[in-house]
C-alpha atoms as a PDB file:
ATOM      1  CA  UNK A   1      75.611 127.965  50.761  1.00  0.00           C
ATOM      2  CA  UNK A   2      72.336 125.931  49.160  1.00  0.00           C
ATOM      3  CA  UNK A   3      70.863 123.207  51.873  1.00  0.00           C
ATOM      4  CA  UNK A   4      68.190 121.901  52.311  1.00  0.00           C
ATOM      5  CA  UNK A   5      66.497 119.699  54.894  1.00  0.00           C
ATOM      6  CA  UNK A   6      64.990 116.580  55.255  1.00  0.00           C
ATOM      7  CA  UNK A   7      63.743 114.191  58.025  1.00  0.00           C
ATOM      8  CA  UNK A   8      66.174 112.553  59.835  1.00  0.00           C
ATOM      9  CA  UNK A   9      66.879 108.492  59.055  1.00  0.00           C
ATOM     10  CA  UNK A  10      68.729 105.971  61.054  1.00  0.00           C
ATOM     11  CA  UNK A  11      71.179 105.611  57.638  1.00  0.00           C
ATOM     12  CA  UNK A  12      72.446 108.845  59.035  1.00  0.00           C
ATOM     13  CA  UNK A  13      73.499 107.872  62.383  1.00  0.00           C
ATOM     14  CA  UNK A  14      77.251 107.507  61.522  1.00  0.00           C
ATOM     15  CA  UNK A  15      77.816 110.244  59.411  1.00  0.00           C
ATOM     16  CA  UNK A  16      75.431 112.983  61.556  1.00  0.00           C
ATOM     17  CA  UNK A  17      77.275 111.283  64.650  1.00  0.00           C
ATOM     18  CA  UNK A  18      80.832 112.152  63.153  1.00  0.00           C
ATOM     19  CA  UNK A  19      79.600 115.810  62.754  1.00  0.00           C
ATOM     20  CA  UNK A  20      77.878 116.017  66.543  1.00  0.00           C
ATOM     21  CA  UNK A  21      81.181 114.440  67.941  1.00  0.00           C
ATOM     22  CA  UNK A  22      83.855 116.759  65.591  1.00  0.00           C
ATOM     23  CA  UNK A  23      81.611 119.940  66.881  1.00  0.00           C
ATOM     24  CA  UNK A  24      81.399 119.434  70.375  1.00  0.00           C
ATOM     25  CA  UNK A  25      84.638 118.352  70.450  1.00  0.00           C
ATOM     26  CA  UNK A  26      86.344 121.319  68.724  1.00  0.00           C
ATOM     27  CA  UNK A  27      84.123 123.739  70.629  1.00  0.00           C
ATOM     28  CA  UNK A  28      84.891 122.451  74.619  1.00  0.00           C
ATOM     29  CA  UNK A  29      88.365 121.855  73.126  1.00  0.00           C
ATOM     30  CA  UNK A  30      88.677 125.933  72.631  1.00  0.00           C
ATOM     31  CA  UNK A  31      87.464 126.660  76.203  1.00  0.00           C
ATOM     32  CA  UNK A  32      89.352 123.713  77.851  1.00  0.00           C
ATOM     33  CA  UNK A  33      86.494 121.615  78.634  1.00  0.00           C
ATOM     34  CA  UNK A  34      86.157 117.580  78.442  1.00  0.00           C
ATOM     35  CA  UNK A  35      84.066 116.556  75.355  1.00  0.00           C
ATOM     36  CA  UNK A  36      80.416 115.387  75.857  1.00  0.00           C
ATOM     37  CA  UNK A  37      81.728 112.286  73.760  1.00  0.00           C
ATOM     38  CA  UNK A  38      84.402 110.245  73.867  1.00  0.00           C
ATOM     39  CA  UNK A  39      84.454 108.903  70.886  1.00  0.00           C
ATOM     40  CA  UNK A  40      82.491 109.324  67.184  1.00  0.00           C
ATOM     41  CA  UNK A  41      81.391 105.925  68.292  1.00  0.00           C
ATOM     42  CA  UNK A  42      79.399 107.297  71.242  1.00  0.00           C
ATOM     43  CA  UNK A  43      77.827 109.931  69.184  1.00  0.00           C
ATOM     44  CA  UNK A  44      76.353 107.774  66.562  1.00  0.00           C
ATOM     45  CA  UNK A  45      75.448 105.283  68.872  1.00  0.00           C
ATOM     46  CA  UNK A  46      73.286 108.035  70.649  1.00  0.00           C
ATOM     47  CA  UNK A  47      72.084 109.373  67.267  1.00  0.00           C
ATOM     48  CA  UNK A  48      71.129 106.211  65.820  1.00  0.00           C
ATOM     49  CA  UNK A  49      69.116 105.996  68.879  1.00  0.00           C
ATOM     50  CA  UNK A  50      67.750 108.738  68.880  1.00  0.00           C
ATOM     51  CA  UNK A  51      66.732 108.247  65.050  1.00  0.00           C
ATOM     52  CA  UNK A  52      65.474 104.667  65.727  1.00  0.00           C
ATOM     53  CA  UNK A  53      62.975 106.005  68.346  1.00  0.00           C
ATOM     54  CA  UNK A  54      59.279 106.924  67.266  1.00  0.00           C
ATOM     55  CA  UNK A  55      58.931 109.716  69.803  1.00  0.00           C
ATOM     56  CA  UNK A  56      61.865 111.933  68.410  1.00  0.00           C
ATOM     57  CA  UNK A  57      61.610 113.942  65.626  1.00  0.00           C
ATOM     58  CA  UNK A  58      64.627 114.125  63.381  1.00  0.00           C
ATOM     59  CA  UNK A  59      66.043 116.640  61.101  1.00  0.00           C
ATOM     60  CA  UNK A  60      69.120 116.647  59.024  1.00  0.00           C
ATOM     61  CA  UNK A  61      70.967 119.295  56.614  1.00  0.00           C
ATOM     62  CA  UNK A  62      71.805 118.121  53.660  1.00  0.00           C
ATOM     63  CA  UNK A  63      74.492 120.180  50.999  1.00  0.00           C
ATOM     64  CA  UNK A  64      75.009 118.387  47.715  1.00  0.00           C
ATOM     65  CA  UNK A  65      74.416 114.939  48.651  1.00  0.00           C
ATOM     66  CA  UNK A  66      76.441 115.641  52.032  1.00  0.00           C
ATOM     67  CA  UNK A  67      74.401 115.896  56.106  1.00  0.00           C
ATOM     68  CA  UNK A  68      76.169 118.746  57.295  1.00  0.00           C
ATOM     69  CA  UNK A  69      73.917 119.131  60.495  1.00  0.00           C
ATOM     70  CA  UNK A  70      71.239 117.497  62.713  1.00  0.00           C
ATOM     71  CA  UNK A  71      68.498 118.297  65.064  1.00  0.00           C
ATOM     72  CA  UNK A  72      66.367 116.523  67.432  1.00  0.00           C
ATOM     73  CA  UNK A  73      63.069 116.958  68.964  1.00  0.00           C
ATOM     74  CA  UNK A  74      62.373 114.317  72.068  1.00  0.00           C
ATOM     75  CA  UNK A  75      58.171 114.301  71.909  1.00  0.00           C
ATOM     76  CA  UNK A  76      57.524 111.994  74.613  1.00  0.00           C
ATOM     77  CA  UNK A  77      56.529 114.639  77.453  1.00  0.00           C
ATOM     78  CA  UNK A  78      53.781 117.724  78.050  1.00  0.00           C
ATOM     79  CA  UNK A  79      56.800 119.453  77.318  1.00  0.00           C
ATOM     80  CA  UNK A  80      59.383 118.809  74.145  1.00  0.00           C
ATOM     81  CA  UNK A  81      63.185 118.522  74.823  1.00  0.00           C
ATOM     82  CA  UNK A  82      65.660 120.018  71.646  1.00  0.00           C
ATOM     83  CA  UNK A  83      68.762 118.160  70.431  1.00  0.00           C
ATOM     84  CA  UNK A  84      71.745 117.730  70.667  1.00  0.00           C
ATOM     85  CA  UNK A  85      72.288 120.371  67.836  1.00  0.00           C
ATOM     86  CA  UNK A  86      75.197 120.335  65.671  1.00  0.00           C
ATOM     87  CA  UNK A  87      76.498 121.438  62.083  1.00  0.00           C
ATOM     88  CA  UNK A  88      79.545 120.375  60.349  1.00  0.00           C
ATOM     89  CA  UNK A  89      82.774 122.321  61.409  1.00  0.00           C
ATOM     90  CA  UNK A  90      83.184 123.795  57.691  1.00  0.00           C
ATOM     91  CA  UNK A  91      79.787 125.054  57.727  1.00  0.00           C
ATOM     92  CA  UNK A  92      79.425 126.760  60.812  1.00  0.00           C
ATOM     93  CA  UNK A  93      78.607 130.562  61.256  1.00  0.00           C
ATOM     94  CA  UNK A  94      76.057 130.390  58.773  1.00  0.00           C
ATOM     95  CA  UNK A  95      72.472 129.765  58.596  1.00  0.00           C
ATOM     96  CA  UNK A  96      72.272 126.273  58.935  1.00  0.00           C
ATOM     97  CA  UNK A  97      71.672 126.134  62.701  1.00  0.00           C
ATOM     98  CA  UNK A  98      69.278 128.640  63.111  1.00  0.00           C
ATOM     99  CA  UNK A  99      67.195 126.828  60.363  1.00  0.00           C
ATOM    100  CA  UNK A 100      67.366 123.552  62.216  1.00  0.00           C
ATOM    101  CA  UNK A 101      66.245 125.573  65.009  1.00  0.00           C
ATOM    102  CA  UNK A 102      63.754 126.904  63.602  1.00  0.00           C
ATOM    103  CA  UNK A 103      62.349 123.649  62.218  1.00  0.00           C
ATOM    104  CA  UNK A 104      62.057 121.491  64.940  1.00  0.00           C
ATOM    105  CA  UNK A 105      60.320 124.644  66.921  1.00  0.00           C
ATOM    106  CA  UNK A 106      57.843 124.738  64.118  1.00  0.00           C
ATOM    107  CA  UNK A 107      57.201 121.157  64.808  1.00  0.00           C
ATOM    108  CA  UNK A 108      56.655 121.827  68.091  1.00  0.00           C
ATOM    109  CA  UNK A 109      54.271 124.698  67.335  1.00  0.00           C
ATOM    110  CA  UNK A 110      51.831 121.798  64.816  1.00  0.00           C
ATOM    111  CA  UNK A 111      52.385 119.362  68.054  1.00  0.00           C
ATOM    112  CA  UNK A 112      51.106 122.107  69.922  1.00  0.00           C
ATOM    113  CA  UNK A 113      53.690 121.191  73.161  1.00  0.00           C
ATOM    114  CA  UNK A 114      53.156 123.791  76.192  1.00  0.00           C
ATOM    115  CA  UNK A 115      56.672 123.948  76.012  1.00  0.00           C
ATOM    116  CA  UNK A 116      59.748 123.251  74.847  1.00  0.00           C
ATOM    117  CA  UNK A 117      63.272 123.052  76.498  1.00  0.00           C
ATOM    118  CA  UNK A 118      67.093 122.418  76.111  1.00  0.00           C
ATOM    119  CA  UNK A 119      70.540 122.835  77.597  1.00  0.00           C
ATOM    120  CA  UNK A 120      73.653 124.139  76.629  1.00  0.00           C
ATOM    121  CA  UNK A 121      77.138 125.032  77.467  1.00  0.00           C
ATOM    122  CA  UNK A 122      77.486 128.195  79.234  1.00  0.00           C
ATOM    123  CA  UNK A 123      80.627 128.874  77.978  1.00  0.00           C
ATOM    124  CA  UNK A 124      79.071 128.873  74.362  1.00  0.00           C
ATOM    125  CA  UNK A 125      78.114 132.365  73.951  1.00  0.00           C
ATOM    126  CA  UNK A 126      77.120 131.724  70.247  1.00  0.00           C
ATOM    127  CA  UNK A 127      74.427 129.166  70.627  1.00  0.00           C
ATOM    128  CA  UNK A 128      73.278 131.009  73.883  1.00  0.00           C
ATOM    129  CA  UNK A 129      72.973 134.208  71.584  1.00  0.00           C
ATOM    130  CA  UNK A 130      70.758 131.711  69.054  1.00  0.00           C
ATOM    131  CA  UNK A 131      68.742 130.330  71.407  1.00  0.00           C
ATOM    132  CA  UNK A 132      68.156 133.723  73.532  1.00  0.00           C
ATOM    133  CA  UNK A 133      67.168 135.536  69.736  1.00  0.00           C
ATOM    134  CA  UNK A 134      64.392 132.490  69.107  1.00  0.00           C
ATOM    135  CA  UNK A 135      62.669 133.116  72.528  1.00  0.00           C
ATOM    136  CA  UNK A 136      64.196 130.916  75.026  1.00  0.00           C
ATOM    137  CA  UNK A 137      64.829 132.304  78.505  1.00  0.00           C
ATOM    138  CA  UNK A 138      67.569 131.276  80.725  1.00  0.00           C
ATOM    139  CA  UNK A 139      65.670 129.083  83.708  1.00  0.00           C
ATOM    140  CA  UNK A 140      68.954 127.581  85.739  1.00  0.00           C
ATOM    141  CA  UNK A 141      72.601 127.437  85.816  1.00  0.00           C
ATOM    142  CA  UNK A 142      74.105 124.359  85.934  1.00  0.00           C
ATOM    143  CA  UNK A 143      77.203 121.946  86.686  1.00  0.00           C
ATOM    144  CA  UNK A 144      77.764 119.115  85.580  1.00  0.00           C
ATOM    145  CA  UNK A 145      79.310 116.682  88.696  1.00  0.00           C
ATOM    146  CA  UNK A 146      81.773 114.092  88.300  1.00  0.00           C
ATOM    147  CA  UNK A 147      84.145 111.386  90.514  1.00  0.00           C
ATOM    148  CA  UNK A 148      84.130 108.730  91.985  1.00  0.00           C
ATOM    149  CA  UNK A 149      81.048 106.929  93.319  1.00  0.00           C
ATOM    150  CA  UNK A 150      80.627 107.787  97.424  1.00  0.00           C
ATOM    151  CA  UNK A 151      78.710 104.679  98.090  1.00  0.00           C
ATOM    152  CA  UNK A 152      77.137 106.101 101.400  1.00  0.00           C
ATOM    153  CA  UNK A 153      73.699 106.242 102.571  1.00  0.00           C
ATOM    154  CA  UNK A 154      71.530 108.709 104.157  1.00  0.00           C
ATOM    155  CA  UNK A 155      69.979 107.362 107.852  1.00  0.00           C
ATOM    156  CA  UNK A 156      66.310 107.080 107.157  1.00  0.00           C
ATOM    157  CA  UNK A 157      66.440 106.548 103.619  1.00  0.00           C
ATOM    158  CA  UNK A 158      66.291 103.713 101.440  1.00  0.00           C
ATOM    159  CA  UNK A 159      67.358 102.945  98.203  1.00  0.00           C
ATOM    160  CA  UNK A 160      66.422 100.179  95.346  1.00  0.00           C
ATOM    161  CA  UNK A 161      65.814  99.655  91.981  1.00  0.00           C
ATOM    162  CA  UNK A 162      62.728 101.098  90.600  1.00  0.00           C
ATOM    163  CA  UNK A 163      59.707  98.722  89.336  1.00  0.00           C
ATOM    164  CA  UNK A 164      56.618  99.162  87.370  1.00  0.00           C
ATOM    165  CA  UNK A 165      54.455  98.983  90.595  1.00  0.00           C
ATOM    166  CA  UNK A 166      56.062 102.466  90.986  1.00  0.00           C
ATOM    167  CA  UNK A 167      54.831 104.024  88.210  1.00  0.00           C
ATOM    168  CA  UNK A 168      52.139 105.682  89.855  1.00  0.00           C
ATOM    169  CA  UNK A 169      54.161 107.030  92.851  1.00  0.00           C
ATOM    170  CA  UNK A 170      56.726 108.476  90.789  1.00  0.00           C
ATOM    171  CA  UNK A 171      54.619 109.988  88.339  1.00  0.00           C
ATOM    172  CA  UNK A 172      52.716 111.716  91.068  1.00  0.00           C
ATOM    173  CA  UNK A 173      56.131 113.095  92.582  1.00  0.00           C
ATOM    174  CA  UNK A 174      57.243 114.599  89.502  1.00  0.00           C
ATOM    175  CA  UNK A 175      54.058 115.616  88.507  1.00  0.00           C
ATOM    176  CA  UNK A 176      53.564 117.982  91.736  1.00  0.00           C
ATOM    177  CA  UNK A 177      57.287 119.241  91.638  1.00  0.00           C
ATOM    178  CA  UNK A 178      57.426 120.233  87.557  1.00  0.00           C
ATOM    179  CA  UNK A 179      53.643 120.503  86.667  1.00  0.00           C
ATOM    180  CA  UNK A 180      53.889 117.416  84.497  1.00  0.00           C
ATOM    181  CA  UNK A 181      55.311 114.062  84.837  1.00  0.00           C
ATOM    182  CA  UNK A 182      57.786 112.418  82.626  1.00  0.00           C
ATOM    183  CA  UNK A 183      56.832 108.881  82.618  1.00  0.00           C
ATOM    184  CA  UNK A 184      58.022 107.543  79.746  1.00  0.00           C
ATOM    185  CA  UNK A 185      61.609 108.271  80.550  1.00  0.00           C
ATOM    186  CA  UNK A 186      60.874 106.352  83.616  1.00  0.00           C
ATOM    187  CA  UNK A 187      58.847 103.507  81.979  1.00  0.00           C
ATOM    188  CA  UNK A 188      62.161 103.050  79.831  1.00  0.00           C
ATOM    189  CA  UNK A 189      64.618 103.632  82.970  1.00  0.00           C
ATOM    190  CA  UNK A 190      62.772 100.545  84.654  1.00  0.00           C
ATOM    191  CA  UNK A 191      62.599  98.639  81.503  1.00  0.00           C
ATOM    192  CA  UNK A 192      66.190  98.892  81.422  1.00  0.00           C
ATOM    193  CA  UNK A 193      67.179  98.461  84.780  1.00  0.00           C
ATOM    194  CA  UNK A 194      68.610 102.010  85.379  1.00  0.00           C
ATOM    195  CA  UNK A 195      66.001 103.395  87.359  1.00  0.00           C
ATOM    196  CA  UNK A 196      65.973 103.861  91.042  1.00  0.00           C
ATOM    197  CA  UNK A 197      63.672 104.948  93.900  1.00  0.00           C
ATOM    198  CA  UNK A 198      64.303 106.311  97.030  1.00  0.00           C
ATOM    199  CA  UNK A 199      62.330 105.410 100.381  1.00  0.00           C
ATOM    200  CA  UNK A 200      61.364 107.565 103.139  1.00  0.00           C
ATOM    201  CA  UNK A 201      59.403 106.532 106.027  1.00  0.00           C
ATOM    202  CA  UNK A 202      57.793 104.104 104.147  1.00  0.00           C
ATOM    203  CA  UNK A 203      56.887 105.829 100.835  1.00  0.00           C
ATOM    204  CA  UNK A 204      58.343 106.585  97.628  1.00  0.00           C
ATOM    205  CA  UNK A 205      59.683 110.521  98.171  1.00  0.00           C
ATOM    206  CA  UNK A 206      62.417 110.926  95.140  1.00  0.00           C
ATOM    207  CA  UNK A 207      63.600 108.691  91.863  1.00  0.00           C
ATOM    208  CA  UNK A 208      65.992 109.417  88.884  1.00  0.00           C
ATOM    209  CA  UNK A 209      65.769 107.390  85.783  1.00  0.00           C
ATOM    210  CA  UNK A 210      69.619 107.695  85.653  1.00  0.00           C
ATOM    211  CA  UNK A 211      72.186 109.293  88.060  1.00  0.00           C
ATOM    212  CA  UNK A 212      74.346 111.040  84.863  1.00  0.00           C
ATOM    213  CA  UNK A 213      74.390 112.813  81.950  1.00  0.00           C
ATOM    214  CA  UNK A 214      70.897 111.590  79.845  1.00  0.00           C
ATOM    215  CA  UNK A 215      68.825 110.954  83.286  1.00  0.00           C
ATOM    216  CA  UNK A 216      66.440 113.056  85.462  1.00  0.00           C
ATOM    217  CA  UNK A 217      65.713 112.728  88.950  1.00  0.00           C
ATOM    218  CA  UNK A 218      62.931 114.612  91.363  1.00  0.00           C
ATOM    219  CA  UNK A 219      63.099 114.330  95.033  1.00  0.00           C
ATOM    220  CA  UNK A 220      60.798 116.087  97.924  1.00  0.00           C
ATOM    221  CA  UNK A 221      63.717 117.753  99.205  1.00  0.00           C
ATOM    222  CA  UNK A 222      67.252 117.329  98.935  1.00  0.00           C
ATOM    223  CA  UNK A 223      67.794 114.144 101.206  1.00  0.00           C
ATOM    224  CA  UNK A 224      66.113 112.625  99.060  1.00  0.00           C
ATOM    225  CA  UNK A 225      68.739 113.494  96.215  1.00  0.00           C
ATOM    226  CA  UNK A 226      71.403 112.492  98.161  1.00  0.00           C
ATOM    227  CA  UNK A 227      70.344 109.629  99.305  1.00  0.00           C
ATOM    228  CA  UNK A 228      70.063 108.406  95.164  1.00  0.00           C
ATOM    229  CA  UNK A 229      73.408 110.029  94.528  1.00  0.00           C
ATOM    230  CA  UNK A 230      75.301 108.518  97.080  1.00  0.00           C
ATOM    231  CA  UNK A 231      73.293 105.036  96.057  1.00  0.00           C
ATOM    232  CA  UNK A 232      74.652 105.563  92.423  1.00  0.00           C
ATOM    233  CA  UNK A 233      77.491 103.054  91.264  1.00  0.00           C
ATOM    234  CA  UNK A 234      78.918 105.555  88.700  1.00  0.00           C
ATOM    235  CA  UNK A 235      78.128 108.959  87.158  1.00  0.00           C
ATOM    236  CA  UNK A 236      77.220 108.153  83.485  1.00  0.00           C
ATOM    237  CA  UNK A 237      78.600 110.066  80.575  1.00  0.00           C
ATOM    238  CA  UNK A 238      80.408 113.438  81.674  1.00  0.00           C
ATOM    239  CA  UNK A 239      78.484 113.333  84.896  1.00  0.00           C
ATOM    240  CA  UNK A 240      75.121 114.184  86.267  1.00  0.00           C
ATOM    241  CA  UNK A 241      73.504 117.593  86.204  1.00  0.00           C
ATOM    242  CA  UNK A 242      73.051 119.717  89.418  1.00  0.00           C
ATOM    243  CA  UNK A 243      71.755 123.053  89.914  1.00  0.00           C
ATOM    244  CA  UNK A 244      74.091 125.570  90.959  1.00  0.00           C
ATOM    245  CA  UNK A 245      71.137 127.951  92.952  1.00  0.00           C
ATOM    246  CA  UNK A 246      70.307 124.684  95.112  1.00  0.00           C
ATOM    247  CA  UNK A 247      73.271 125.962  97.058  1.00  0.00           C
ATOM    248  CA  UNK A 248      73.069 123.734  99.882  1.00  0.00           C
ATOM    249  CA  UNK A 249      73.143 120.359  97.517  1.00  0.00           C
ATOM    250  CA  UNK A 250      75.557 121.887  95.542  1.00  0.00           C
ATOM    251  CA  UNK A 251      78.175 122.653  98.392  1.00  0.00           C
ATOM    252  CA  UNK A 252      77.483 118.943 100.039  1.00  0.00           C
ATOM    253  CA  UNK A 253      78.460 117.247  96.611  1.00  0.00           C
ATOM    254  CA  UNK A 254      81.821 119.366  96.404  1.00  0.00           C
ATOM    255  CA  UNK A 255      82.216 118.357 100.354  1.00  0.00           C
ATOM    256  CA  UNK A 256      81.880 114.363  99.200  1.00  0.00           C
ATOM    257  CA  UNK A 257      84.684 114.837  96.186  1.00  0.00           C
ATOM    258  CA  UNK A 258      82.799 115.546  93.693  1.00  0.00           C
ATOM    259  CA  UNK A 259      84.168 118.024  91.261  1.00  0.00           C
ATOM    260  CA  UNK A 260      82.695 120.464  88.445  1.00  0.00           C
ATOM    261  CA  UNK A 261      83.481 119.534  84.694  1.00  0.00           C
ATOM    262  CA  UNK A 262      81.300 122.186  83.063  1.00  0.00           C
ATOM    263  CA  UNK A 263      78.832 124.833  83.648  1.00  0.00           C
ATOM    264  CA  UNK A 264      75.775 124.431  81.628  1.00  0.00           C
ATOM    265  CA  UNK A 265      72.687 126.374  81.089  1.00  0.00           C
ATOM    266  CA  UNK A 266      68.769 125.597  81.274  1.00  0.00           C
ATOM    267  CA  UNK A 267      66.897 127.271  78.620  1.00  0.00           C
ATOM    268  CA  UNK A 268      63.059 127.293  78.218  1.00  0.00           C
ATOM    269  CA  UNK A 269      60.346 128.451  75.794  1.00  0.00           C
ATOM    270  CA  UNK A 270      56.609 128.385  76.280  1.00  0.00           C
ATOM    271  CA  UNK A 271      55.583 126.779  79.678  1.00  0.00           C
ATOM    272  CA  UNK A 272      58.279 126.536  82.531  1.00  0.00           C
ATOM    273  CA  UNK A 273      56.839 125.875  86.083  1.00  0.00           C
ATOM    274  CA  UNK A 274      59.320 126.301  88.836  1.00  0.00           C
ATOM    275  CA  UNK A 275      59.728 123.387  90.430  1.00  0.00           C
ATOM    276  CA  UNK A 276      58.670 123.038  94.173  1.00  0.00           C
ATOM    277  CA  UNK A 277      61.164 120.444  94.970  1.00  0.00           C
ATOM    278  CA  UNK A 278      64.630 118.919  94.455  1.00  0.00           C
ATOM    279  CA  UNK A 279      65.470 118.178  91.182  1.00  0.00           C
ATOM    280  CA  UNK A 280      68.669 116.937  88.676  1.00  0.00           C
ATOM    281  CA  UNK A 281      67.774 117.714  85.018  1.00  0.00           C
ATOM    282  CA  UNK A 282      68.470 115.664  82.003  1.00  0.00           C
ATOM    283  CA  UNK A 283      71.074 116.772  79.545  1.00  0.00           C
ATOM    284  CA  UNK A 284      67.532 116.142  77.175  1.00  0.00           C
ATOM    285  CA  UNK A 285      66.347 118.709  79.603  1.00  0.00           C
END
């Protein structure tokens, strides 16, 4: 089919946020998993977001007048986050993916970002394929945890919301456990009250700009990411994102009640530092 593609504008938000609901929808619907979404609502209120923002680049696929896909490119990091990626159920199995792909990695490339990353869901062997074929490598499995909130805290530890004055400290944190800090995310966390810090013998040792499914956290080891998951008053979205080789974390979140929805895979491309400390990635990577 003839396409062609064009930079994303927040006039889109509804009908690219019908498409990115219908797809991943229909595709957790055929392996029995929860949708990402709950509604088309939720979608295009995320898109239009995410097309509102000056730090993501945006591109749509357009067929005769019609967006039949959308891509996203979050540019506020050393390294570059991709999506959420979708194409209009009709249109699927053809080309129109990879090319979205393949544009916002070219964008990427002209940035000249040491890296760029994304997850997806394990279960889709299609767009793990895709992603595999354009040079991504598979980094961590993940789950994505959900339940109630377990309201409990850690002896030693202390929780509270997160303020500009720790900026620095957090910054610093992330910066020796992934190679690069991410404080933007966290300047908007604070600016919109979702971020936290935890405190450990009088310092700042672990924060997460959101306990759920658009948030990261870092922590110096994994009291420290208890202590902000047992501080949480809810698990946004489908839930937060834990991973699975952190065994020990793992196994103590299933102990507290807190169940898998999905497994979930993080993919990399260009610069990928192991981290040297706790961490929860964002569903932005």
């Amino acid at each position: 089919m003839h396409f062609n593609l064009r930079t994303g504008r927040p006039s889109d938000a509804e009908a690219a946020g019908m498409i990115c609901y219908e797809a991943f929808k229909t595709i957790s619907g055929q392996h029995n998993f929860p949708p990402d979404f709950p509604s088309s609502e939720a979608a295009s209120g995320l898109l239009s977001s995410l097309l509102s923002r000056p730090d993501v680049y945006s591109v749509v696929a357009e067929s005769e007048e019609r967006i039949v896909g959308s891509n996203f490119l979050l540019e506020d990091a050393v390294i570059a986050g991709v999506g959420p990626i979708t194409v209009a159920l009709d249109v699927q199995n053809s080309t129109i993916g990879r090319c979205l792909m393949e544009n916002v990695l070219d964008r990427a490339r002209q940035k000249r970002f040491a890296g760029v990353r994304l997850v997806q869901a394990a279960y889709h062997s299609r767009s793990l394929s895709l992603y595999t074929k354009l040079g991504f490598d598979v980094r961590e499995p993940l789950a994505t945890m959900q339940g109630p909130p377990l309201r409990l805290i850690v002896p030693g530890y202390t929780v509270r919301s997160a303020r500009d004055g720790d900026m620095d400290a957090c910054n610093s944190l992330c910066q020796n456990i992934h190679g690069h800090d991410r404080g933007q995310e966290l300047y908007h966390a604070i600016q919109e009250g979702t971020g936290i810090v935890v405190e450990y013998a009088g310092r700042i040792t672990g924060y997460a700009t959101l306990i759920g499914f658009f948030g990261h956290a870092v922590g110096e080891n994994n009291e420290d990411l208890k202590a902000l998951i047992g501080a949480a008053d809810a698990f946004a979205g489908p839930g937060f994102l834990l991973p699975t080789r952190n065994g020990e974390l793992f196994r103590w979140c299933l102990q507290h009640g807190l169940r898998v929805v999905q497994p979930m895979t993080l993919m990399s491309l260009g610069l990928y530092n192991q981290p040297s400390g706790a961490f929860l990635p964002s569903i932005l990577f």
